[in-house]
N, C-alpha and C. Protein backbone atom coordinates (compact mmCIF):
# COMPACT_ATOMS: atom_id res chain seq x y z
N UNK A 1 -251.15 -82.07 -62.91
CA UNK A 1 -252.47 -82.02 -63.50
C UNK A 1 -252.47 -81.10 -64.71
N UNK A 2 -251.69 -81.05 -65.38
CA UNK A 2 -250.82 -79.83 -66.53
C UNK A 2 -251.45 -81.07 -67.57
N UNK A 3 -252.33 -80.36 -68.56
CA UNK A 3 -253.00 -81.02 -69.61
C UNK A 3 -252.03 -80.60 -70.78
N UNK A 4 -251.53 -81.65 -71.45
CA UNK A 4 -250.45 -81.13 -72.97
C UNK A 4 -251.22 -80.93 -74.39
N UNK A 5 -251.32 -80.04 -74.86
CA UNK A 5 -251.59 -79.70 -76.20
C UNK A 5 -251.40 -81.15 -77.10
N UNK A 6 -252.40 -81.68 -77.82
CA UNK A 6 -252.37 -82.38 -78.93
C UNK A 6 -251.22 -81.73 -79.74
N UNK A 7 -250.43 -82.02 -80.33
CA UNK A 7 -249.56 -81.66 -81.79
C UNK A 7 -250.39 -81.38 -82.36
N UNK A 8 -251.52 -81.43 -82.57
CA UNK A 8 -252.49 -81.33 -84.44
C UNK A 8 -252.92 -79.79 -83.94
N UNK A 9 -253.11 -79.68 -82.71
CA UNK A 9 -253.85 -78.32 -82.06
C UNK A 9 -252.10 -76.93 -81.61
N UNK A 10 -251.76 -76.22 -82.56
CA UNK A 10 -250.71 -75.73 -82.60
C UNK A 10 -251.41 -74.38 -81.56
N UNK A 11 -251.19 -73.88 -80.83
CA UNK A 11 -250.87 -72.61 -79.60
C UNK A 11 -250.67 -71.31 -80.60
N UNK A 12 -250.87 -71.27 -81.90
CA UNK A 12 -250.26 -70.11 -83.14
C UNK A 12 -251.78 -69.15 -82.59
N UNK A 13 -252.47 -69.54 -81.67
CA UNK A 13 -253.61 -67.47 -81.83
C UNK A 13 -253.13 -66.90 -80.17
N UNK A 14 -252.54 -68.16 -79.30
CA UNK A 14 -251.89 -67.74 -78.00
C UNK A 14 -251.45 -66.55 -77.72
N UNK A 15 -250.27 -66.16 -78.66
CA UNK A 15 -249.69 -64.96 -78.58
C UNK A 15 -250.63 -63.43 -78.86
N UNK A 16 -251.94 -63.43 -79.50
CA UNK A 16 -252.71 -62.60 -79.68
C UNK A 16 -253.46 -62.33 -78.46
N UNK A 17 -253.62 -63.75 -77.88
CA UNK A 17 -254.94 -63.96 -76.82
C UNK A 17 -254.00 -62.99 -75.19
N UNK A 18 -252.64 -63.94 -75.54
CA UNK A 18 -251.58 -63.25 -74.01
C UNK A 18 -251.88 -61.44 -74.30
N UNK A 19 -251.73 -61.03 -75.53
CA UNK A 19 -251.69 -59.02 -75.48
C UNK A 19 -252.71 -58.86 -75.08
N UNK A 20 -254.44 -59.08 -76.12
CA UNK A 20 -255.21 -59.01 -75.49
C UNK A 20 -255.67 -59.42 -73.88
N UNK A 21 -255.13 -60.11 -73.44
CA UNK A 21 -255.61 -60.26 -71.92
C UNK A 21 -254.30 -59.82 -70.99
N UNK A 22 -253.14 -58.90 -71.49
CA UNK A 22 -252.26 -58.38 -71.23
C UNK A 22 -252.44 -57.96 -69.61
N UNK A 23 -252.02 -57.83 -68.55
CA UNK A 23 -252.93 -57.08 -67.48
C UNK A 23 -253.90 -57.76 -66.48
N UNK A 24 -254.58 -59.16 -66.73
CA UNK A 24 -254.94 -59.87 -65.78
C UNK A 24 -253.98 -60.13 -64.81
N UNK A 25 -254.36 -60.31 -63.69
CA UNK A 25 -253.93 -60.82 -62.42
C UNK A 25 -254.02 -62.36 -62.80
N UNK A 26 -254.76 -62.66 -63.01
CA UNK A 26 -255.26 -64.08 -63.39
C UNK A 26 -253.95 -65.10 -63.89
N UNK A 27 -253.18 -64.48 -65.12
CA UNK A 27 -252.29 -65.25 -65.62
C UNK A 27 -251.11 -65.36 -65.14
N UNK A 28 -251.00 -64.61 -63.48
CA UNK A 28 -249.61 -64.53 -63.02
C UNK A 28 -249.99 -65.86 -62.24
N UNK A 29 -250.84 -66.00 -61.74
CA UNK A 29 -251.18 -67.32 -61.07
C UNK A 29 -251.04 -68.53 -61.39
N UNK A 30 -250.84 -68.85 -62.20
CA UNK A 30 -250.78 -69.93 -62.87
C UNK A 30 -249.05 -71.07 -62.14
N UNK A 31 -249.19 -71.96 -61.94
CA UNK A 31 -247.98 -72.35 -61.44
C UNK A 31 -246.92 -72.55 -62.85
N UNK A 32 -246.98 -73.00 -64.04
CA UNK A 32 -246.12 -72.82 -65.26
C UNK A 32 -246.85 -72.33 -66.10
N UNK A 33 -245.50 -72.22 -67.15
CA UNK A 33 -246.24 -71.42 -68.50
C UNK A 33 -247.25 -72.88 -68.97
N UNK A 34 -246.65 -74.09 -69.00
CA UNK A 34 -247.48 -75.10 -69.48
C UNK A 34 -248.66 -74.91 -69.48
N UNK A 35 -248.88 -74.57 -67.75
CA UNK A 35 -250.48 -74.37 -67.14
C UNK A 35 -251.32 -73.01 -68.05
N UNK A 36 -250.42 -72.01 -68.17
CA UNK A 36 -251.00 -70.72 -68.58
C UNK A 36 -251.24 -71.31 -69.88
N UNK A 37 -250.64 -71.73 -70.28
CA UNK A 37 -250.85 -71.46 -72.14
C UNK A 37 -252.03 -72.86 -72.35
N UNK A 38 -251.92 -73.85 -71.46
CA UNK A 38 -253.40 -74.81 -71.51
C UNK A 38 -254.55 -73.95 -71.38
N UNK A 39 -254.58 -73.30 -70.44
CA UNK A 39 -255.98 -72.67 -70.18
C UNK A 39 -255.80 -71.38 -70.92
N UNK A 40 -255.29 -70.50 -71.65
CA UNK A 40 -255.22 -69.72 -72.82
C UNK A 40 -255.99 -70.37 -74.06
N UNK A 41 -255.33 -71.47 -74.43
CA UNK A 41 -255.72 -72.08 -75.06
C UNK A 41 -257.14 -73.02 -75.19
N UNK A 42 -257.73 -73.28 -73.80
CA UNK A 42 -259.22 -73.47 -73.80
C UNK A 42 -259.73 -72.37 -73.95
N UNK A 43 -259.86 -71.29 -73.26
CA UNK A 43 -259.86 -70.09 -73.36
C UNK A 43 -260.58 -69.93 -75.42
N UNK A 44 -259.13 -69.56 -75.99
CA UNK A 44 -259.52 -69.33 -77.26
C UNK A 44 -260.39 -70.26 -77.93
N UNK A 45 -260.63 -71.90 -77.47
CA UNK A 45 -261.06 -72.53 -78.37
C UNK A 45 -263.08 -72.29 -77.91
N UNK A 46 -263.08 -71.91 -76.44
CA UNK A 46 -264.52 -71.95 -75.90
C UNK A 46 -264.83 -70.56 -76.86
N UNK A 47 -263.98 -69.33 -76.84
CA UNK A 47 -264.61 -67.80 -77.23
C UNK A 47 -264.83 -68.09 -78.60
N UNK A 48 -264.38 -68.99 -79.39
CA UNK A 48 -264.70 -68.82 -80.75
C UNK A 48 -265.87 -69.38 -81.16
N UNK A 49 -266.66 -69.83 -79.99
CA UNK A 49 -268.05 -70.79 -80.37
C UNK A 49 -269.21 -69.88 -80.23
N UNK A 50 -270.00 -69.67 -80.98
CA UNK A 50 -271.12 -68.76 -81.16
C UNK A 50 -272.24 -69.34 -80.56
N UNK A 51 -271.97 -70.82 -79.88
CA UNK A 51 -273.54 -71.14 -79.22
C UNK A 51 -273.38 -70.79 -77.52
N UNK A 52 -272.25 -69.97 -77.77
CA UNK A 52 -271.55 -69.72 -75.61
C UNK A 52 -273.07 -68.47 -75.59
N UNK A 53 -273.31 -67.97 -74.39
CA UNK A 53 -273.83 -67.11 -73.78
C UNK A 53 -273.27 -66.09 -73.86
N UNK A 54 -271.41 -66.08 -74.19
CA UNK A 54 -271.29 -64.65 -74.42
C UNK A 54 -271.32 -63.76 -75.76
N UNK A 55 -271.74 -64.40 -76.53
CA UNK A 55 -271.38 -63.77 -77.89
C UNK A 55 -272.54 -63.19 -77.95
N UNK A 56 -273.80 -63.89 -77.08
CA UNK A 56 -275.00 -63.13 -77.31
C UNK A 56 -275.00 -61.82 -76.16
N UNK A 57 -274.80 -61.99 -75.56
CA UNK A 57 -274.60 -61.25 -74.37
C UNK A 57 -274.06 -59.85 -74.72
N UNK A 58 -272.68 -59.93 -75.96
CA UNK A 58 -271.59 -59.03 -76.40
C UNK A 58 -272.76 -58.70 -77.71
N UNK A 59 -273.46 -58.91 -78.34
CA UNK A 59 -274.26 -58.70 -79.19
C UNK A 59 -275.33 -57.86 -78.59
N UNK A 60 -276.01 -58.17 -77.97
CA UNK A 60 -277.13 -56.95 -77.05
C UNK A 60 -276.28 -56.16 -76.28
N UNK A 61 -275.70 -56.13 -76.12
CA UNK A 61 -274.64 -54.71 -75.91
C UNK A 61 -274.33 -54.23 -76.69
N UNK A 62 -273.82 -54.65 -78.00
CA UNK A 62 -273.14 -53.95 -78.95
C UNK A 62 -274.20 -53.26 -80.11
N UNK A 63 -275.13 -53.29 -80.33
CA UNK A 63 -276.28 -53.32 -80.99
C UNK A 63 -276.91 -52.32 -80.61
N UNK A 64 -277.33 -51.88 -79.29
CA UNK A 64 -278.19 -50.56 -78.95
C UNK A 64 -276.98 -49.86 -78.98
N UNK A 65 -275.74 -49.85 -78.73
CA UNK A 65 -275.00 -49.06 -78.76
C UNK A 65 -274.53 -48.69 -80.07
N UNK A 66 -274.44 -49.52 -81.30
CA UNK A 66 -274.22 -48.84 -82.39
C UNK A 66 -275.33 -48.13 -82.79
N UNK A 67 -276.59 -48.55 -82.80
CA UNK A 67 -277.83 -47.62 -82.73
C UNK A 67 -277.79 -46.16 -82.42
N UNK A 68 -277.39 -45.94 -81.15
CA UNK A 68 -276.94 -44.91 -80.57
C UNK A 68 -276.07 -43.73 -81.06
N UNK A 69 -274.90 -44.74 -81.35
CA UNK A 69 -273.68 -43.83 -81.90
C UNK A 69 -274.17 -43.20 -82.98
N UNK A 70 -275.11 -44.34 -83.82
CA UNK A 70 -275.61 -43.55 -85.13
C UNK A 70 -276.33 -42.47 -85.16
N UNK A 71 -277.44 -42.55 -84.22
CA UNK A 71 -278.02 -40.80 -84.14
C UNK A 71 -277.41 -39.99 -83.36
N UNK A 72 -276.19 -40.35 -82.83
CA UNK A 72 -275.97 -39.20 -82.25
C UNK A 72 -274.69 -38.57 -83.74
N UNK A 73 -274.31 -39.43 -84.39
CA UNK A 73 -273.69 -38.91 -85.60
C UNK A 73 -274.73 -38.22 -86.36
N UNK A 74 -275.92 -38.60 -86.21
CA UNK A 74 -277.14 -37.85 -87.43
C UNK A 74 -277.14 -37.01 -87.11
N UNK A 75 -277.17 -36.45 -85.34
CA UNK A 75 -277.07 -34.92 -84.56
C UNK A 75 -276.31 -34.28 -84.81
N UNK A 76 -275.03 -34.94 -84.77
CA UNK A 76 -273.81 -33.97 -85.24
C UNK A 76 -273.54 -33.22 -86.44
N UNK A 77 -274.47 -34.17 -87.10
CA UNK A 77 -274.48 -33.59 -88.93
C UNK A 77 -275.64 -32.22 -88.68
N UNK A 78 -276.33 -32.34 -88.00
CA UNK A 78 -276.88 -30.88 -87.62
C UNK A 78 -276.33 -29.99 -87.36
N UNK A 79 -275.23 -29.87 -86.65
CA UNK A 79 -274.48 -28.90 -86.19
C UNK A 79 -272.90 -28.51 -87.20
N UNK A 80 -272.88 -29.51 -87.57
CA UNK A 80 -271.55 -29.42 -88.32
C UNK A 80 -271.42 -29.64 -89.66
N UNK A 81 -271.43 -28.45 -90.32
CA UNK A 81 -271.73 -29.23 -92.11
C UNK A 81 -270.40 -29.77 -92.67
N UNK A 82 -270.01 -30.72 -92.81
CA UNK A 82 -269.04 -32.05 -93.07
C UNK A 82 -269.40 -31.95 -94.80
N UNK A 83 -268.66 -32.08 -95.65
CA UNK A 83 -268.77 -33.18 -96.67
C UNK A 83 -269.29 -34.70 -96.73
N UNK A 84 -269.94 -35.66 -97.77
CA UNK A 84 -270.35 -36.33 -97.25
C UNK A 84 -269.54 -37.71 -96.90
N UNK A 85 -267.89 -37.62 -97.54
CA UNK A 85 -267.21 -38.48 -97.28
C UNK A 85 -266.35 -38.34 -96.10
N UNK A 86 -266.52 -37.23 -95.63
CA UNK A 86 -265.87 -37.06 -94.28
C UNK A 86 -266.87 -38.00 -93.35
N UNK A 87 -268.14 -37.45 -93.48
CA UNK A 87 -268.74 -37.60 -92.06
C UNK A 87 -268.99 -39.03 -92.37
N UNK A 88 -269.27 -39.98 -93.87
CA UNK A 88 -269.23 -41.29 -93.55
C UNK A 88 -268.27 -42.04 -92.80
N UNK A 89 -266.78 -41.46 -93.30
CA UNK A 89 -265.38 -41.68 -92.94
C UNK A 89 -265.61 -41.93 -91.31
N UNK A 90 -265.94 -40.71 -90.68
CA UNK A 90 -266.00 -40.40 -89.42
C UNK A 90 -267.05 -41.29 -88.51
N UNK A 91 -268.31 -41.56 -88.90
CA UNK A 91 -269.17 -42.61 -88.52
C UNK A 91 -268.59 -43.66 -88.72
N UNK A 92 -267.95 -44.23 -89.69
CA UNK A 92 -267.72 -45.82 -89.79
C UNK A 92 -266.39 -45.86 -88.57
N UNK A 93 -265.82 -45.02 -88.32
CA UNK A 93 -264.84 -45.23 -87.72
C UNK A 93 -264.66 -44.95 -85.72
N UNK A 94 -265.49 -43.91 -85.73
CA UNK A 94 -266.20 -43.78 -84.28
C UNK A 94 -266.85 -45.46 -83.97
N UNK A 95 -268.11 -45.99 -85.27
CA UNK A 95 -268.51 -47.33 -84.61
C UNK A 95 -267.95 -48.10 -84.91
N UNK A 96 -266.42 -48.20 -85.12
CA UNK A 96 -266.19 -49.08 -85.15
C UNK A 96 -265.01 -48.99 -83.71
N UNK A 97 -263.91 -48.51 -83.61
CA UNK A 97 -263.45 -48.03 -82.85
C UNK A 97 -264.67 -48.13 -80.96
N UNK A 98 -266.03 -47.46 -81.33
CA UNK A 98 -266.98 -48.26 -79.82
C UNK A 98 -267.01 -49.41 -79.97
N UNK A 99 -267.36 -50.44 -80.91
CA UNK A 99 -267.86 -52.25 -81.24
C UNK A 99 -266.27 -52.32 -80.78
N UNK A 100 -265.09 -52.08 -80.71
CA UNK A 100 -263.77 -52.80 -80.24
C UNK A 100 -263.82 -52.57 -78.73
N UNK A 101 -263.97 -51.55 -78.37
CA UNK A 101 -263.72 -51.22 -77.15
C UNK A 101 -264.75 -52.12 -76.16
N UNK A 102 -266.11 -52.17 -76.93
CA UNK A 102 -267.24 -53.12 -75.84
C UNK A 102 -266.49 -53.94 -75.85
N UNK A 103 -266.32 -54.69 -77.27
CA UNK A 103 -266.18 -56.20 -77.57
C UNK A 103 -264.27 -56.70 -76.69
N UNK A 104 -263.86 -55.71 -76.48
CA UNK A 104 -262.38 -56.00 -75.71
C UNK A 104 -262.91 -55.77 -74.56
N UNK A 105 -263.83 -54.97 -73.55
CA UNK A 105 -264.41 -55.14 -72.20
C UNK A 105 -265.18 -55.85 -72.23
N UNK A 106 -265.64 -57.03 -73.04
CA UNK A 106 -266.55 -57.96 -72.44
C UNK A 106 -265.90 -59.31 -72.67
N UNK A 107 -264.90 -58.98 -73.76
CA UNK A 107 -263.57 -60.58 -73.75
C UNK A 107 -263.26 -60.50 -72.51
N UNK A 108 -262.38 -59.30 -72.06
CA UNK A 108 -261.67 -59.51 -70.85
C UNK A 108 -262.60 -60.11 -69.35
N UNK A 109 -263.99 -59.46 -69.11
CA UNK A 109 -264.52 -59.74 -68.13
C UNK A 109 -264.60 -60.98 -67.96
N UNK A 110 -265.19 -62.01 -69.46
CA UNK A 110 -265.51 -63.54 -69.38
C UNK A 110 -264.18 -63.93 -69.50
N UNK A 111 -263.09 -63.77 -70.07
CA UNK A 111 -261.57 -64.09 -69.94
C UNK A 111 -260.81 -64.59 -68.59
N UNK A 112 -261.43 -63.46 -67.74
CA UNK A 112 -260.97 -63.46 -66.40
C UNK A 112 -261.54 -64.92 -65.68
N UNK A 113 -263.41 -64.66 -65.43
CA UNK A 113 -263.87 -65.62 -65.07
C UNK A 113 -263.33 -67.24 -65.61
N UNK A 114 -263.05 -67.80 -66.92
CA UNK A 114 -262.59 -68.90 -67.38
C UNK A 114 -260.98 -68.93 -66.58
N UNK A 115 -260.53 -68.43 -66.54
CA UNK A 115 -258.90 -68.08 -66.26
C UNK A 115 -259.20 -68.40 -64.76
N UNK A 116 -259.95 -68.06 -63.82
CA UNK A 116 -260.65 -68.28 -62.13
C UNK A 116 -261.02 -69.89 -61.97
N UNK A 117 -261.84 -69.94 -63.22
CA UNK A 117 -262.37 -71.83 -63.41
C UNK A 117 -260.98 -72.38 -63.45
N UNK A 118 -260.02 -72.15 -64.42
CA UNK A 118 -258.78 -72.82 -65.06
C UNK A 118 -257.63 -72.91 -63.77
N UNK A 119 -257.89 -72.21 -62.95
CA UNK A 119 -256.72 -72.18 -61.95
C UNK A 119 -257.58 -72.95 -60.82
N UNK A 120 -258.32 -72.84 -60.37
CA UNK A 120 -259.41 -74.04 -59.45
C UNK A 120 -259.24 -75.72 -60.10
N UNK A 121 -259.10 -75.23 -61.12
CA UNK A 121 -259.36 -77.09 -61.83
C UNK A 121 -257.91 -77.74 -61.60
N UNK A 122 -256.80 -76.15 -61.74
CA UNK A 122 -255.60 -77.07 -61.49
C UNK A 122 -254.75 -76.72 -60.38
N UNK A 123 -255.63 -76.81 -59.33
CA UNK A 123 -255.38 -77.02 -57.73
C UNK A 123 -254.98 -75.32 -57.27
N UNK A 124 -255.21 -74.42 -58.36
CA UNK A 124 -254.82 -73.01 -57.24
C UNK A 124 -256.20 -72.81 -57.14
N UNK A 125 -255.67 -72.28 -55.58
CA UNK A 125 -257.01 -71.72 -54.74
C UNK A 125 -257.24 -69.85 -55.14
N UNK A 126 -258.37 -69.63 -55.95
CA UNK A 126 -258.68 -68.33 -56.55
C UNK A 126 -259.83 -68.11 -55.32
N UNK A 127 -259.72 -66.65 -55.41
CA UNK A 127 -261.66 -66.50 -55.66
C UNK A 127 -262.19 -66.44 -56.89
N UNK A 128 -263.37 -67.23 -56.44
CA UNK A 128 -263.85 -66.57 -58.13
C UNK A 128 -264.65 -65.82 -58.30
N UNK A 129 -264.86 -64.65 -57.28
CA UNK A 129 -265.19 -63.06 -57.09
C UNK A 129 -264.33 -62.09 -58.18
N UNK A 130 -263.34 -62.26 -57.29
CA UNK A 130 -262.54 -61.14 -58.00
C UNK A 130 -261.10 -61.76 -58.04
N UNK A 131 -260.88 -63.19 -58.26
CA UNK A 131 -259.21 -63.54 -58.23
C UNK A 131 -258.32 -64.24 -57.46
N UNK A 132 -258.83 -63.20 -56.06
CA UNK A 132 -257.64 -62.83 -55.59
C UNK A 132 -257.08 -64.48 -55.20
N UNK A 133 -255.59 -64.54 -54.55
CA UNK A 133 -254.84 -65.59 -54.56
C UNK A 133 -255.22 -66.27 -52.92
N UNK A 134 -256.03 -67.25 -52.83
CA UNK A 134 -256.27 -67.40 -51.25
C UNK A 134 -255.73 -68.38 -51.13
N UNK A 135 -253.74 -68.59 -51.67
CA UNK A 135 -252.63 -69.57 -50.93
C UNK A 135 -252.76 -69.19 -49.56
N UNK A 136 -252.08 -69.27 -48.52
CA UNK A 136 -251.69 -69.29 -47.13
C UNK A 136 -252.63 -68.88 -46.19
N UNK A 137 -254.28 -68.91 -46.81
CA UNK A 137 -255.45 -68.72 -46.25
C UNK A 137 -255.41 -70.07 -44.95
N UNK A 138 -255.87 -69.72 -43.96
CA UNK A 138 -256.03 -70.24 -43.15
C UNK A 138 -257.49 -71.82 -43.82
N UNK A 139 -257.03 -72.94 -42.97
CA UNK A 139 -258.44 -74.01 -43.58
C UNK A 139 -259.40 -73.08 -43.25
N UNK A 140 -260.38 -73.36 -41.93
CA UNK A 140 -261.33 -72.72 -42.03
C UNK A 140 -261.68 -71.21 -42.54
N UNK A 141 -260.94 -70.51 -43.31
CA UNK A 141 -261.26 -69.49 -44.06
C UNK A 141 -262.59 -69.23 -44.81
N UNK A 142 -263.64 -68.54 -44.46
CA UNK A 142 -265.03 -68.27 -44.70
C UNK A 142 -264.96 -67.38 -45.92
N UNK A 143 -264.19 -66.68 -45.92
CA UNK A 143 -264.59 -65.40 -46.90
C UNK A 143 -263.60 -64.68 -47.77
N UNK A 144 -263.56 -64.47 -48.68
CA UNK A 144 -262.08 -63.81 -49.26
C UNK A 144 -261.93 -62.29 -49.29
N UNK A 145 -260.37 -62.42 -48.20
CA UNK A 145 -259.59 -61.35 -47.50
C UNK A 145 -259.94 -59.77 -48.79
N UNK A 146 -260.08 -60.40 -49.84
CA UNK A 146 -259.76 -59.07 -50.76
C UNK A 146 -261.26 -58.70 -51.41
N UNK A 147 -262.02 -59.12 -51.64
CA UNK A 147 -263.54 -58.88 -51.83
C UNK A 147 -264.64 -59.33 -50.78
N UNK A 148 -264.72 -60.02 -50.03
CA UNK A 148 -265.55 -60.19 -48.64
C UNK A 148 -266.57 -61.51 -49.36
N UNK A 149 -266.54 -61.95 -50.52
CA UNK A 149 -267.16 -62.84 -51.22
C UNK A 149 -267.13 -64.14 -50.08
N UNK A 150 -267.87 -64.89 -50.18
CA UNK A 150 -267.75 -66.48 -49.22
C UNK A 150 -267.05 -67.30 -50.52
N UNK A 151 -266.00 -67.77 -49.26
CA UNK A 151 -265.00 -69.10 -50.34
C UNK A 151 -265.99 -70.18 -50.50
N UNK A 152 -265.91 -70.47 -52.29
CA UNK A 152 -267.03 -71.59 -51.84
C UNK A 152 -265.91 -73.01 -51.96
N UNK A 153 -266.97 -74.05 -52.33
CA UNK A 153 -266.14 -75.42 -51.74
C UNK A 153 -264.83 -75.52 -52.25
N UNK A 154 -265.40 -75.46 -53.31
CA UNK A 154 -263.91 -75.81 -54.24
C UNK A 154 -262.61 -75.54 -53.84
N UNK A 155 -263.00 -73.99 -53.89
CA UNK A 155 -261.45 -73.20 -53.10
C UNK A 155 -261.21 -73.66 -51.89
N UNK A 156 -262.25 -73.57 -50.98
CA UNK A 156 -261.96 -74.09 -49.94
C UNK A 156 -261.04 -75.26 -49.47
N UNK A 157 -261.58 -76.45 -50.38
CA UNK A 157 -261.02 -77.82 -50.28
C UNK A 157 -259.50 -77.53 -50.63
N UNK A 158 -259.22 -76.99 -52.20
CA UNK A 158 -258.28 -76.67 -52.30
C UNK A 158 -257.02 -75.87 -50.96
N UNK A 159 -257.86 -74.78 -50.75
CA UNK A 159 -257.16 -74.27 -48.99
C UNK A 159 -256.75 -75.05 -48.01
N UNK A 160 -257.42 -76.43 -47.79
CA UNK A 160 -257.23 -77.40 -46.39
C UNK A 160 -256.14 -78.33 -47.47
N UNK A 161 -256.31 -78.50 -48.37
CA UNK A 161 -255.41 -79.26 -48.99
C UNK A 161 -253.68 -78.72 -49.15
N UNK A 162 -253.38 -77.31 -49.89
CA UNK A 162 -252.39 -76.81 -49.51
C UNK A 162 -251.86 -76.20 -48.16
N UNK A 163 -252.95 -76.14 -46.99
CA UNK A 163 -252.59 -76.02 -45.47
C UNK A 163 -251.87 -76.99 -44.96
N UNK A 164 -252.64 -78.03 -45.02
CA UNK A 164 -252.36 -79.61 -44.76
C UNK A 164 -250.67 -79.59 -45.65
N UNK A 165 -250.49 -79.80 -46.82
CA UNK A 165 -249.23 -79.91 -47.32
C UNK A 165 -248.13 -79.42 -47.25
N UNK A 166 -248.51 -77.92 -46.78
CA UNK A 166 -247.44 -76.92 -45.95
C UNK A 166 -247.12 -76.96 -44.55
């Protein structure tokens, strides 16, 4: 069930997307690289669309928080007399340095979740709580061993299906 890349659609932002999501559990799961780098690759093509839910989502987060950073830089200029190319220097680079750090904790969170969808669609049994791997789960398995979440169907089916085959 390993979907092949069109030729016209080249895998060339893959290698950015694998560092950034460096550290998931998610991508060890995968049964081949084929599989990993398909759903990497949906992955990058869904995050680059500005009509998803998360870009807005990563936007009202990122927004009161540069707000923020900014008066609390206006405070600091109270206390600390700076030159004025330092302390611009220093503001542009504090918000920018916070806008990476949200915007890389809120890739990774929705990263994960798509990567949970992507391994369900191609027969591994995830939770899609928190991951974890529910191979050698018993069929009737209610709940997953590593977050207490209820398996829902999907996984489930998937579970009686690799029980049954083993």
């Amino acid at each position: 069930m390993v979907s092949k890349l069109p030729p016209s659609q080249s895998p060339a932002p893959l290698g950015l997307l694998r560092f950034t999501l460096s550290g998931l559990p998610e991508l060890e799961l995968f049964e081949s690289d084929a599989q990993r780098d398909a759903a990497l690759h949906r992955l990058a093509t869904k995050s680059g669309d500005p009509s998803k839910r998360g870009w807005w989502q990563g936007f009202v987060v990122l927004l009161p928080m540069v707000i923020v950073i900014w008066f609390l830089m206006r405070y600091a200029r109270t206390l600390v007399i700076w030159p004025s190319w330092i302390e611009e220097g220093l503001s542009f680079f504090v918000l920018l340095a916070a806008a990476a750090l949200v915007a890389r904790w809120l890739h990774r969170g929705g990263a994960a979740r798509e990567l949970r969808e992507q391994l369900l669609l191609q027969g591994v049994p995830v939770c899609r709580g928190c991951g974890y791997s529910l191979r050698g789960q018993l069929e009737g398995a209610q709940r997953c061993p590593e977050c207490g979440r209820e398996i829902d169907a999907d996984a489930a089916a998937l579970i009686g299906r690799t029980s049954r085959a083993g």
